[in-house]
Protein backbone atom coordinates (compact mmCIF):
# COMPACT_ATOMS: atom_id res chain seq x y z
CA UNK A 1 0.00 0.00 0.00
CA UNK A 2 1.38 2.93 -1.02
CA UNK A 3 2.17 5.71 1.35
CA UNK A 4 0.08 9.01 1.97
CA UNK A 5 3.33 11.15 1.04
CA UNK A 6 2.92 9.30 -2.50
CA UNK A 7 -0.75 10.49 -2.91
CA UNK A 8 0.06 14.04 -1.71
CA UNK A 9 3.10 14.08 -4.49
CA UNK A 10 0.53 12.40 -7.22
CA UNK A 11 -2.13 14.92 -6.07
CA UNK A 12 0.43 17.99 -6.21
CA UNK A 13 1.57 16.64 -9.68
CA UNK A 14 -1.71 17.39 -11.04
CA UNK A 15 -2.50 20.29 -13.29
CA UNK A 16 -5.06 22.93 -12.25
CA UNK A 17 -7.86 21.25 -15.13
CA UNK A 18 -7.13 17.75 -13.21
CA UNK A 19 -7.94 18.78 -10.02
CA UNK A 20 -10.90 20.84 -11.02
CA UNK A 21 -12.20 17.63 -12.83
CA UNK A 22 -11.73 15.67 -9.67
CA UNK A 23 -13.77 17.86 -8.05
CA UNK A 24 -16.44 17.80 -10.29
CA UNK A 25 -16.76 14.46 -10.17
CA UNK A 26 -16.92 14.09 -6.87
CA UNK A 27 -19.69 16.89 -6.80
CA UNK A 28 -21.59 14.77 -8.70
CA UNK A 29 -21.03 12.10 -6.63
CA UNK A 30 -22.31 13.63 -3.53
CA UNK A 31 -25.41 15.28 -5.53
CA UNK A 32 -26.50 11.95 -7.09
CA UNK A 33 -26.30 10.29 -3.28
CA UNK A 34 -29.04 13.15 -2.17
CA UNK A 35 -31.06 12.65 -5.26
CA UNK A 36 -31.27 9.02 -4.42
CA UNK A 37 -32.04 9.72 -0.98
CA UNK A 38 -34.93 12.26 -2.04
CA UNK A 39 -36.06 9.20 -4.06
CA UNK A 40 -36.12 6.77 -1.61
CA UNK A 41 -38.21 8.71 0.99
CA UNK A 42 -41.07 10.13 -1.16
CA UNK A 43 -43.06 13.06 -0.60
CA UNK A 44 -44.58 13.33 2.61
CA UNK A 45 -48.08 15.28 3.25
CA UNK A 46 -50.56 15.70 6.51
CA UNK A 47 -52.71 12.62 6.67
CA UNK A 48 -55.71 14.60 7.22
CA UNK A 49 -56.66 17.99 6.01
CA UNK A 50 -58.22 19.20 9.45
CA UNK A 51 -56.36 19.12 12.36
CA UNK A 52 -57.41 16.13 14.99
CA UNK A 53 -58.75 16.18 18.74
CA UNK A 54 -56.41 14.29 21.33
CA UNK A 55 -58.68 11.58 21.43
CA UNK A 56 -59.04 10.99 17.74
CA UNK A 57 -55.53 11.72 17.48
CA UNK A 58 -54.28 9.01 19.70
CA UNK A 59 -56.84 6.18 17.65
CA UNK A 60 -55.28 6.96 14.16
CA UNK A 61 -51.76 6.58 15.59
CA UNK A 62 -52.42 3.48 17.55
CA UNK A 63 -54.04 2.22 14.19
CA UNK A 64 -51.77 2.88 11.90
CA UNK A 65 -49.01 1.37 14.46
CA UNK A 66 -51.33 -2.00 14.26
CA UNK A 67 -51.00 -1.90 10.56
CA UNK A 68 -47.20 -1.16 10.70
CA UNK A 69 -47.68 1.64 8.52
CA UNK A 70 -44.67 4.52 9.08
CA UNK A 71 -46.08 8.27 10.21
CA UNK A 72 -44.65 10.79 11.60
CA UNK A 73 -46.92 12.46 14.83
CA UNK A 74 -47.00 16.91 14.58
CA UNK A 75 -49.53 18.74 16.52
CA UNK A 76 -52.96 17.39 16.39
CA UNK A 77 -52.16 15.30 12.68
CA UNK A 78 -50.20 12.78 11.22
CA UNK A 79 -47.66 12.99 8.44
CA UNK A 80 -47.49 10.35 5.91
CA UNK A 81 -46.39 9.20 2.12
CA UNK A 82 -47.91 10.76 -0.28
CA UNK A 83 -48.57 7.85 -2.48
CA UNK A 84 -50.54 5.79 0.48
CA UNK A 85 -52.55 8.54 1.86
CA UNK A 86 -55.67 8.17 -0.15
CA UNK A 87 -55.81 4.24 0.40
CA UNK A 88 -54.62 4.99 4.04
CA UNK A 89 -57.73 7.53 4.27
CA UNK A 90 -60.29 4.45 2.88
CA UNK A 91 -59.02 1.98 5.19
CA UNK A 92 -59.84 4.00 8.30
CA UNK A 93 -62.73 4.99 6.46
CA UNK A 94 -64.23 1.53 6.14
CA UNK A 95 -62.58 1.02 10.29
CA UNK A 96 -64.87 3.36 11.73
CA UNK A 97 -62.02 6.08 12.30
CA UNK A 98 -61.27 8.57 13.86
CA UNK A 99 -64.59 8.56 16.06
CA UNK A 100 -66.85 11.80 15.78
CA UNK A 101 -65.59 13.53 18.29
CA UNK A 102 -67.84 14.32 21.37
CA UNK A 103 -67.23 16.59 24.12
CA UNK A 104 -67.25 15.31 27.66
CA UNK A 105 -68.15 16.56 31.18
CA UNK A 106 -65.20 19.18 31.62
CA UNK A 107 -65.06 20.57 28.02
CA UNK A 108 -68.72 21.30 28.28
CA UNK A 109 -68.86 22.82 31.07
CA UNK A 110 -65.45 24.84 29.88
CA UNK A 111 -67.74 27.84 29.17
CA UNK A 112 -69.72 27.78 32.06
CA UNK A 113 -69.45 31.30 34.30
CA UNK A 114 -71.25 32.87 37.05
CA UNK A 115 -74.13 34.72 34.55
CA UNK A 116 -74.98 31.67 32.93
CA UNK A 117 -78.26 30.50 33.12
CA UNK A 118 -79.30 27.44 34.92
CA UNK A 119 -81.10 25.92 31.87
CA UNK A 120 -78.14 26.54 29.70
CA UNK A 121 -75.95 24.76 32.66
CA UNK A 122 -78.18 21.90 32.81
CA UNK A 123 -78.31 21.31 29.08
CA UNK A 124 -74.53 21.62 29.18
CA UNK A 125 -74.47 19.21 32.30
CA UNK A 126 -76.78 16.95 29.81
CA UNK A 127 -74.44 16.81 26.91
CA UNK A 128 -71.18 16.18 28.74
CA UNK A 129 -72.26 12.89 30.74
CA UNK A 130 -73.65 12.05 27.24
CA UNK A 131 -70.12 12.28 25.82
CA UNK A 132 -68.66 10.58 29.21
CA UNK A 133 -70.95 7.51 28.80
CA UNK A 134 -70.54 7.55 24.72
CA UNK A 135 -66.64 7.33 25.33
CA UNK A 136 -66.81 4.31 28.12
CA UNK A 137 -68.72 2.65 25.65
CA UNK A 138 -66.71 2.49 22.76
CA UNK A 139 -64.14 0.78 25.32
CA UNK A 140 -66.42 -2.20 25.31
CA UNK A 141 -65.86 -5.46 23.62
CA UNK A 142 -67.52 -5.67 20.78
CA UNK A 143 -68.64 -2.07 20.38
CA UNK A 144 -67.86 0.50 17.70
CA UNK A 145 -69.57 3.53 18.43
CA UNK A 146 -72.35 4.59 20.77
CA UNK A 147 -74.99 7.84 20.57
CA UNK A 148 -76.62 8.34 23.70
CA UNK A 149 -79.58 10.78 24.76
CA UNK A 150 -80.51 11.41 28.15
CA UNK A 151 -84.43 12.85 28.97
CA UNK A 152 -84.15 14.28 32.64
CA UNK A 153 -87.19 13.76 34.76
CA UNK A 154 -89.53 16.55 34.93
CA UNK A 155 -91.53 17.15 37.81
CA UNK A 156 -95.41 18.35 37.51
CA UNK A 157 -96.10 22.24 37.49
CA UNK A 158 -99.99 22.25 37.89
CA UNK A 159 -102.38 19.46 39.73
CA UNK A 160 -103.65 17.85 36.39
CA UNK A 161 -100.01 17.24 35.52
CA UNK A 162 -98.27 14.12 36.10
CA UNK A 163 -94.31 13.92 37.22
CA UNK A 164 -91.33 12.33 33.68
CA UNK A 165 -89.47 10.11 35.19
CA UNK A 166 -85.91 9.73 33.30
CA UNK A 167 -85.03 7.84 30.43
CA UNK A 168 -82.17 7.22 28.42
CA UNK A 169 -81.93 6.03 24.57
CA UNK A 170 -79.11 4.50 23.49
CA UNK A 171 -77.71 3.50 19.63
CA UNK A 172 -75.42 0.50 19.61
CA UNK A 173 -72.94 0.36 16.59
CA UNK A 174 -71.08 -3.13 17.10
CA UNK A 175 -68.11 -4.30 15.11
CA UNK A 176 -68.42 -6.57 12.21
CA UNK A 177 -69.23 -10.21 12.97
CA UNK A 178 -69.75 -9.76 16.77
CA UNK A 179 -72.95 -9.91 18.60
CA UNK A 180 -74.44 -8.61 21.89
CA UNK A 181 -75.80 -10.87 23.87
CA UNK A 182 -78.67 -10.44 26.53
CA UNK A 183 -76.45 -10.34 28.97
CA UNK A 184 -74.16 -7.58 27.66
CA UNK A 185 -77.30 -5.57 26.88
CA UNK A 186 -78.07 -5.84 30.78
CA UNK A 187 -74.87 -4.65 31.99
CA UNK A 188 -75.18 -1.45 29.53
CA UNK A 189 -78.60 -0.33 30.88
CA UNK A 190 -76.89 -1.10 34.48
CA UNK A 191 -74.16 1.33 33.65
CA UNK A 192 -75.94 3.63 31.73
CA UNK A 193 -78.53 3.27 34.53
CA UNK A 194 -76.00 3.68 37.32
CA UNK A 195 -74.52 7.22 36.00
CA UNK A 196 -77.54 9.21 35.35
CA UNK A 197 -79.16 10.25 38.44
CA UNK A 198 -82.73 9.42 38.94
CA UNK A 199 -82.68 6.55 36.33
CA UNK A 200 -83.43 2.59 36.63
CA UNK A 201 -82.67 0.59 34.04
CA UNK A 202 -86.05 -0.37 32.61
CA UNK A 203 -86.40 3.10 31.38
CA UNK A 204 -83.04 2.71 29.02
CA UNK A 205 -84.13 1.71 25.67
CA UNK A 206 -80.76 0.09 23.48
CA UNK A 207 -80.89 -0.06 19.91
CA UNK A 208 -78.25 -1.34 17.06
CA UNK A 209 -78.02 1.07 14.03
CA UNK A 210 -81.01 -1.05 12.12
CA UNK A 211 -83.36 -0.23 15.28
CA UNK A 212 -83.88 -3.46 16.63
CA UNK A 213 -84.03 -3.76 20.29
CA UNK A 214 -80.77 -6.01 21.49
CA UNK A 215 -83.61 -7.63 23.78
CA UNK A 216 -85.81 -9.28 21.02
CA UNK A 217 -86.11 -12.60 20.09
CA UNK A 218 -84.52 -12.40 17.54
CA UNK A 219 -81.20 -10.83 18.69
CA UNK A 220 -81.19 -13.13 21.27
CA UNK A 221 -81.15 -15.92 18.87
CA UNK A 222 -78.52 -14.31 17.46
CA UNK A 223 -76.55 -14.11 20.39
CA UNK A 224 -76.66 -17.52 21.28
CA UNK A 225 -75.45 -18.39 18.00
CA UNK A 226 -72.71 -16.00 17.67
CA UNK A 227 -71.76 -17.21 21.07
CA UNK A 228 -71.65 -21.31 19.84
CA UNK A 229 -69.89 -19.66 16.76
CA UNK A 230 -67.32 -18.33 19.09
CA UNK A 231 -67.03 -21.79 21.44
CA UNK A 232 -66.72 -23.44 17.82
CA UNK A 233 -63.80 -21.86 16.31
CA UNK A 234 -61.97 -21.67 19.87
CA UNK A 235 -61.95 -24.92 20.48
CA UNK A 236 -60.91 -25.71 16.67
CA UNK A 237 -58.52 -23.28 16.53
CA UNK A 238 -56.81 -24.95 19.70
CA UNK A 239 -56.99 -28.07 18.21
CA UNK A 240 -56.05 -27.97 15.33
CA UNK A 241 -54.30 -24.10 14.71
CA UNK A 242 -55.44 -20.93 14.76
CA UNK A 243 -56.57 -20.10 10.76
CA UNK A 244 -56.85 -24.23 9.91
CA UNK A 245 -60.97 -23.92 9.57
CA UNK A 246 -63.66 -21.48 9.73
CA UNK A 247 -67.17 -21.73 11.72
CA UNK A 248 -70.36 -20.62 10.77
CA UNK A 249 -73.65 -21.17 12.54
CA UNK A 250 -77.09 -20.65 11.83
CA UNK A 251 -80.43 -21.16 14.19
CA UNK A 252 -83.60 -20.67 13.12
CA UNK A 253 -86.34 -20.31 16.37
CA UNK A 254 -89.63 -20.06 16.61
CA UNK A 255 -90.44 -15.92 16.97
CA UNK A 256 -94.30 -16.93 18.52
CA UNK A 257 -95.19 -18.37 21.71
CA UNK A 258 -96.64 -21.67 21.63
CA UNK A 259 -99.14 -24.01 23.72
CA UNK A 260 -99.69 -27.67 22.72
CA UNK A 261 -102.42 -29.55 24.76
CA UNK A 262 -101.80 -33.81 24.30
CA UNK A 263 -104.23 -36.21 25.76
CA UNK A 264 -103.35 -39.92 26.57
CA UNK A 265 -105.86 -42.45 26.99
CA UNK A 266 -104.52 -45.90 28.67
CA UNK A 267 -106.35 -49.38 29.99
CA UNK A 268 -106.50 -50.13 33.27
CA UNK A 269 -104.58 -53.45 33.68
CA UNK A 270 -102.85 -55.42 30.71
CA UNK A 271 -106.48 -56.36 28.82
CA UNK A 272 -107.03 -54.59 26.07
CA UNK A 273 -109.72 -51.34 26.33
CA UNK A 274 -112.55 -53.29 24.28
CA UNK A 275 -113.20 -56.96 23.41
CA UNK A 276 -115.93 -58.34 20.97
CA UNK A 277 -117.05 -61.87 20.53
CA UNK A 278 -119.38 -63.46 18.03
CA UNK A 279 -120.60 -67.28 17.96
CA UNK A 280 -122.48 -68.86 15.47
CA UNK A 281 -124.61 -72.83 15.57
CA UNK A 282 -126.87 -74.60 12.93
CA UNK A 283 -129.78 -76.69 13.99
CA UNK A 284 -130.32 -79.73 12.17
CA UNK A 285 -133.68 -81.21 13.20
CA UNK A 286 -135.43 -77.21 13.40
CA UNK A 287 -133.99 -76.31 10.05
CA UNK A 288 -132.31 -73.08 11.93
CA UNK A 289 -129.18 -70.87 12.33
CA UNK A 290 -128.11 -69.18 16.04
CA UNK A 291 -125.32 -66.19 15.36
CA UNK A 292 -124.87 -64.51 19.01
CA UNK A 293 -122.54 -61.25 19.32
CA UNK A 294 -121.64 -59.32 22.60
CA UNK A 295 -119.16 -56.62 23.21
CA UNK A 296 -117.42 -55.75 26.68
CA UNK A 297 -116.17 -52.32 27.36
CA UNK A 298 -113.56 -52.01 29.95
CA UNK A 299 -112.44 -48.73 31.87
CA UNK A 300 -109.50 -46.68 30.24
CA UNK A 301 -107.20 -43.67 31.92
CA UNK A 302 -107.24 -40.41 30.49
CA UNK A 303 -103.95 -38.01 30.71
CA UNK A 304 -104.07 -34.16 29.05
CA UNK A 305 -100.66 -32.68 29.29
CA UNK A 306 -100.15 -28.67 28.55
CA UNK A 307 -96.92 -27.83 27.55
CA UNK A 308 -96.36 -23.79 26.71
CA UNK A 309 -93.26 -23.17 24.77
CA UNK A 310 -91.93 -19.65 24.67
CA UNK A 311 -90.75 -17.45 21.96
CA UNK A 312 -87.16 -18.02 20.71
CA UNK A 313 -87.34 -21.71 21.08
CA UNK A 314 -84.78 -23.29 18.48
CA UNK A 315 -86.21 -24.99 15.90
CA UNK A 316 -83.11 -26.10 13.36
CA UNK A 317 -79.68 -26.14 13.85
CA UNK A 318 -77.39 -25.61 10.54
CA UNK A 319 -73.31 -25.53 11.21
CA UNK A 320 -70.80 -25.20 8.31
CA UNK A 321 -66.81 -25.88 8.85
CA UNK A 322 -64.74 -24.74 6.00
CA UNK A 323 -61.27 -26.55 6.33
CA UNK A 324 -58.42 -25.84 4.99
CA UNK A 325 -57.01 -28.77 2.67
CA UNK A 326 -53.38 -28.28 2.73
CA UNK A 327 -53.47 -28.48 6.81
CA UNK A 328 -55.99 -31.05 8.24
CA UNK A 329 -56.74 -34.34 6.31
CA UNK A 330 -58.82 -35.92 8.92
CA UNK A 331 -62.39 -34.81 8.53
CA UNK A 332 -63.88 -37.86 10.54
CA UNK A 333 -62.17 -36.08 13.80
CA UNK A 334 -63.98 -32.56 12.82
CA UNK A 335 -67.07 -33.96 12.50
CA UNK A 336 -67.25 -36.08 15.78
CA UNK A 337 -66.00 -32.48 17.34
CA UNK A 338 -68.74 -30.57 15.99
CA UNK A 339 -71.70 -33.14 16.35
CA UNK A 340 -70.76 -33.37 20.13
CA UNK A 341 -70.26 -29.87 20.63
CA UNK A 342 -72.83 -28.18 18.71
CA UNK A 343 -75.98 -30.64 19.86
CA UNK A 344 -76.90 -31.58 16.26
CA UNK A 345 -80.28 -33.71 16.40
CA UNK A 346 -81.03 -34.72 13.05
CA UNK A 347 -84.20 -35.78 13.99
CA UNK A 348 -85.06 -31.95 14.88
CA UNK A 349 -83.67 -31.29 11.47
CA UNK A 350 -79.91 -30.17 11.90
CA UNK A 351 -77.60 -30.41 9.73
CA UNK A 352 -73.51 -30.45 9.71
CA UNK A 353 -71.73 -30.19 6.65
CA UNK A 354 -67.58 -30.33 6.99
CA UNK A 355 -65.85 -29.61 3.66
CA UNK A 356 -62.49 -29.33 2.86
CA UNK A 357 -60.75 -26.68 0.50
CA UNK A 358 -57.16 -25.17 0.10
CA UNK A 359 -57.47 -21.43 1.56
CA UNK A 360 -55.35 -18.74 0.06
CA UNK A 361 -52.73 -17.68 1.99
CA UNK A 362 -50.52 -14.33 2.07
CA UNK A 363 -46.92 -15.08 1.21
CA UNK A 364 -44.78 -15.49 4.36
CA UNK A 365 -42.01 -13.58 4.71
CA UNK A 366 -39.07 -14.72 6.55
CA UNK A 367 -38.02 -12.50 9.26
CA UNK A 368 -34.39 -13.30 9.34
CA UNK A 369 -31.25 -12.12 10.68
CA UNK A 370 -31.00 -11.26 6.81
CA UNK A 371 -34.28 -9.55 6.84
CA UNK A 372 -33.47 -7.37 9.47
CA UNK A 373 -30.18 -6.22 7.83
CA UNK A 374 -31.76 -5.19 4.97
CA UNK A 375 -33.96 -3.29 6.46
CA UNK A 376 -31.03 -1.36 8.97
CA UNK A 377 -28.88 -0.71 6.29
CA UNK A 378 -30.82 0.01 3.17
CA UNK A 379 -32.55 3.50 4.59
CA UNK A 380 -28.60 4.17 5.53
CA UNK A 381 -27.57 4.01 2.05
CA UNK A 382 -27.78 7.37 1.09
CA UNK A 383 -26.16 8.60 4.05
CA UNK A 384 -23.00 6.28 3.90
CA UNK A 385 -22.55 7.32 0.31
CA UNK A 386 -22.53 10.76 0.92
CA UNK A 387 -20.30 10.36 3.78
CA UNK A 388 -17.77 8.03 1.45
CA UNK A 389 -17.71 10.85 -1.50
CA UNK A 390 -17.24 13.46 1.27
CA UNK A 391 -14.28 11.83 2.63
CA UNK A 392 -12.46 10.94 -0.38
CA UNK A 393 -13.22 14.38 -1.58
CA UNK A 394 -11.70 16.16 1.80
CA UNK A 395 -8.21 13.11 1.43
CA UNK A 396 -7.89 14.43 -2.18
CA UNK A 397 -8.18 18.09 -1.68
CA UNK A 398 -6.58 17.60 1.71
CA UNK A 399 -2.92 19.70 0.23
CA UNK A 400 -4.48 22.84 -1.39
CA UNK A 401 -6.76 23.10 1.57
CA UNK A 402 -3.37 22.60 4.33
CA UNK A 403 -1.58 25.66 1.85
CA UNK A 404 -4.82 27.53 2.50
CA UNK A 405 -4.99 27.24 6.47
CA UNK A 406 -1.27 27.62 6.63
CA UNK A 407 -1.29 30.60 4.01
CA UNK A 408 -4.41 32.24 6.72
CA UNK A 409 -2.56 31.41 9.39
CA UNK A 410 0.24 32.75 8.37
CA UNK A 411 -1.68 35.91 7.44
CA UNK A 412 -3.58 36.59 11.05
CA UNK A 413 0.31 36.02 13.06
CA UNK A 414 1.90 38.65 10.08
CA UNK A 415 -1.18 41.59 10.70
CA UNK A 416 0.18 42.20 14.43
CA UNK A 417 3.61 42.23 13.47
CA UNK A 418 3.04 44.32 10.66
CA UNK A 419 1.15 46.79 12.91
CA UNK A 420 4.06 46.90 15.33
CA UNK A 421 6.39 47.69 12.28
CA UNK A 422 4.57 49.94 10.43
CA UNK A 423 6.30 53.03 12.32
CA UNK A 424 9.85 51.74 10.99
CA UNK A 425 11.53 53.46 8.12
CA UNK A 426 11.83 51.34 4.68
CA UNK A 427 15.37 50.51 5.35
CA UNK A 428 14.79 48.95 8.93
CA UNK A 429 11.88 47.07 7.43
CA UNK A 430 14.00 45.74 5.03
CA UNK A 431 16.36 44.23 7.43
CA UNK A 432 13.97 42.78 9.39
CA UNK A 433 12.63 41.11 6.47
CA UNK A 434 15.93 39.59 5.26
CA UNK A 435 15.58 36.59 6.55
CA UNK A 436 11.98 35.83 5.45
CA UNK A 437 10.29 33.85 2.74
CA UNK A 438 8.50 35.94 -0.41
CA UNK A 439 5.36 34.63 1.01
CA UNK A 440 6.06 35.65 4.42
CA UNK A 441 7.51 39.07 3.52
CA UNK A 442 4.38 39.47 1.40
CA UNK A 443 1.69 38.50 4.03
CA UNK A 444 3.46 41.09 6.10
CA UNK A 445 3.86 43.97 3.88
CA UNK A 446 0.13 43.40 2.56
CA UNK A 447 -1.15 45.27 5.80
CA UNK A 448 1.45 48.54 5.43
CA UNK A 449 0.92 51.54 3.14
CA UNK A 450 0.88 51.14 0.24
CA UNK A 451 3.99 53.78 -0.22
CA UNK A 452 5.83 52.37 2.65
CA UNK A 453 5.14 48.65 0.90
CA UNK A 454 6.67 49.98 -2.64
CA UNK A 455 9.68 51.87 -0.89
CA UNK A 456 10.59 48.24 0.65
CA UNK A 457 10.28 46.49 -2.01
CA UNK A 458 12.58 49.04 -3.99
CA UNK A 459 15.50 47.88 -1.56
CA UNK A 460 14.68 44.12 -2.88
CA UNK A 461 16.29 42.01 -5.85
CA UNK A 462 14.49 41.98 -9.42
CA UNK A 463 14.46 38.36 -8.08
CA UNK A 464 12.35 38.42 -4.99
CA UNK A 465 10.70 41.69 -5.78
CA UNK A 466 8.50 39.85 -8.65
CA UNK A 467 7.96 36.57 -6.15
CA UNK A 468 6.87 39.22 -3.37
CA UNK A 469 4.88 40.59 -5.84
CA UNK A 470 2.81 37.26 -7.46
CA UNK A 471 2.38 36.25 -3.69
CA UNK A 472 0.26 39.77 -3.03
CA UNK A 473 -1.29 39.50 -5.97
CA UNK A 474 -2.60 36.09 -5.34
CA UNK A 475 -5.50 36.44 -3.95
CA UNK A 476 -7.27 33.18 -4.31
CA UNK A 477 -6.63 29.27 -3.39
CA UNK A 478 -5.34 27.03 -5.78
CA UNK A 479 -8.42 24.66 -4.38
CA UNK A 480 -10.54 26.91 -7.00
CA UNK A 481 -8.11 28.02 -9.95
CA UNK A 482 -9.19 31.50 -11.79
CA UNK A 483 -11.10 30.99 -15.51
CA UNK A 484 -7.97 32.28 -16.79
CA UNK A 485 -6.23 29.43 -15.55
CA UNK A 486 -8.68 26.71 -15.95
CA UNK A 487 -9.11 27.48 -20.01
């Protein structure tokens, strides 16, 4: 390996067009690294063109985080790629988000002062423990959005009147594929119940967004089979892997209540109920026929049974498993899983119907020690080359910009010195300059008068008079050579 001194000698051999070419290439260089860095991170843009509420703000960013989507978090907005902000915008678009934002207890009653009347402070009461209950709800399992409106009870202003007590309507939005059961519907009229004053839980009407009542039959159908659904696919999906099969479940129940009346009639003893005999005899000498028939009744036991059958009672039972082909061969196991678990009764008229199919699958990426190079060192890139063309630029224009420090340098020790001799007379300045270089004497005498400067260098050799003199004149680094002596 050849030795620095070498490359200095190589690089100081070069002609003023060399070096400048150098330079220009590495220029380039450095410009093409940024231009591939500009290419590699794209355009960036708010995602949204309003600004966002804390709340809201904090449910895109924990979103986009599940989806492993990069953003950047500013003040009340997110800052994204251009080129996925339109499909970003549909996806939380068709997730329900951000929530509409509603205010709660303390940011209605922000405005609230002393003059305020006390309707206007009880409508404003009103609207923020809406917002406080709508929030809590969206926390719940199964729950996408809530609307809630709360009716305060009114008390009676005349004698004919008669006193409001509270009520409370409330608009369930639940997530795709989930159901709310009876029981969930009790516990939200409990809490919705529990945090308005005045207010019992019969008087809280719940609705989903088609206006059915989560209390009806039929929701509660639904519920139970949405909740077999769920048993279903857990206990598959611990058997035999989660994504291996998929459950579906349909009941069909009877919406009317129904009363069947059955009567059961029964012998006393082992005879039978009735018995009926018939003889017949011929008489010879007479010329006569004798046909005798009797009939004996016995006593019998009479049973009426009245069975009442109430509305939602299951009539049929249907349950589909979709499984996939390329993971479970054994159907027989599925099946005996399902019958015992699901209650099918064929002769109530279930059926259970197990097919197998290859699912499609999203590629699998391999996560890697490889994998996670890549992605370390590839957003890097740009960087490293910039910092590679930077340092080979500063090593090869490391000599004309060492002449330039020392030639400054050399400049800012020679202006004090020069100060302290500008008094002298041209002789004496001359002998203190004997001993100095041109470029020294000429750093020195650049900061004297100009007539002092040219009586010195009258007392100098044609010799060093004219190297004095190019060293004055020079007034730029060789690191950027004049037009005059590039062309």
């Amino acid at each position: 390996m050849e030795s620095l001194a070498t490359w200095v000698g190589r690089w100081n051999a070069l002609n003023a067009r060399a070096r400048f070419a150098i330079g220009a290439v590495a220029l380039l260089a450095i410009l093409a690294s940024a231009a591939y860095g500009i290419v590699l991170h794209p355009a960036r843009s708010p995602l949204f063109a309003s600004p966002l509420y804390p709340g809201q703000l904090a449910e895109i960013e924990e979103q986009l985080a599940a989806w492993n989507v990069p953003f950047t978090p500013i003040d009340r907005n997110v800052i994204v790629a251009d080129g996925s902000r339109n499909r970003l915008l549909l996806r939380l678009a068709l997730a329900g988000l951000p929530h509409e934002h509603v205010a709660d207890s303390a940011e209605a009653l922000a405005g609230i002062g002393v003059l305020t009347p006390q309707s206007v402070v009880e409508a404003q009461t009103r609207v923020g423990l809406a917002g406080d209950i709508e929030r809590a709800l969206r926390g719940m399992r199964g729950v996408r959005d809530a609307r809630v409106i709360i009716a305060p009870a009114r008390r009676a202003s005349f004698a004919d009147e008669s006193a409001t007590p509270a009520t409370a309507s409330v608009r369930i939005r639940s997530i795709d594929g989930m159901q709310i059961d009876a029981n969930e519907a009790r516990g939200i009229r409990r809490f919705v119940a529990a945090s308005v004053s005045a207010l019992s839980p019969q008087r809280v009407t719940l609705l989903d967004d088609g206006g059915h009542a989560f209390d009806a039959v039929a929701n509660a159908g639904d519920a139970a089979g949405a909740r077999l659904q769920k048993t279903l696919q857990s206990a598959l999906d611990r058997a035999f892997g989660a994504g291996s099969t998929i459950v579906r479940v349909v009941e069909e129940r009877d919406p009317a209540t129904r009363s069947v009346s059955t009567l059961t009639r029964a012998p006393y003893g082992a005879a039978a109920l009735s018995e009926r005999t018939t003889s017949e005899s011929y008489r010879k000498g007479a010329l006569g026929y004798d046909r005798a028939s009797a009939q004996r009744e016995r006593g019998l036991a009479q049973r009426r049974v009245r069975e009442s059958f109430p509305a939602g009672v299951l009539r049929q039972r249907d349950v589909a498993v979709l499984v996939d082909a390329r993971r479970i061969a054994d159907l027989g196991a599925i099946r005996s899983l399902v019958r015992a678990a699901a209650g099918i009764d064929t002769r109530r008229g279930d059926r259970l119907v197990v097919e197998a199919l290859p699912f499609t699958q999203a590629p699998h990426i391999a996560r890697d020690g490889w994998w996670l190079a890549y992605g370390a060192i590839v957003p890097l890139l740009p960087s490293l080359v910039a910092l590679i063309a930077g340092l080979l630029v500063l090593r090869a224009m490391r000599s004309p910009f060492r002449w330039a420090a020392r030639t400054a340098l050399r400049a800012m020790r020679s202006r004090p010195c020069a100060r302290e001799i500008g008094g002298y007379a041209p002789t004496e300045l001359r002998g203190a300059l004997r001993d100095e270089p041109p470029h020294a004497a000429a750093a020195m005498m650049s900061a004297l008068p100009a007539a002092t400067v040219a009586a010195v260098l009258e007392l100098y050799p044609p010799e060093e008079r004219a190297a004095i003199l190019r060293n004055m004149a020079r007034t730029r680094s060789p690191l950027v050579p004049s037009a005059e002596e590039f062309f």
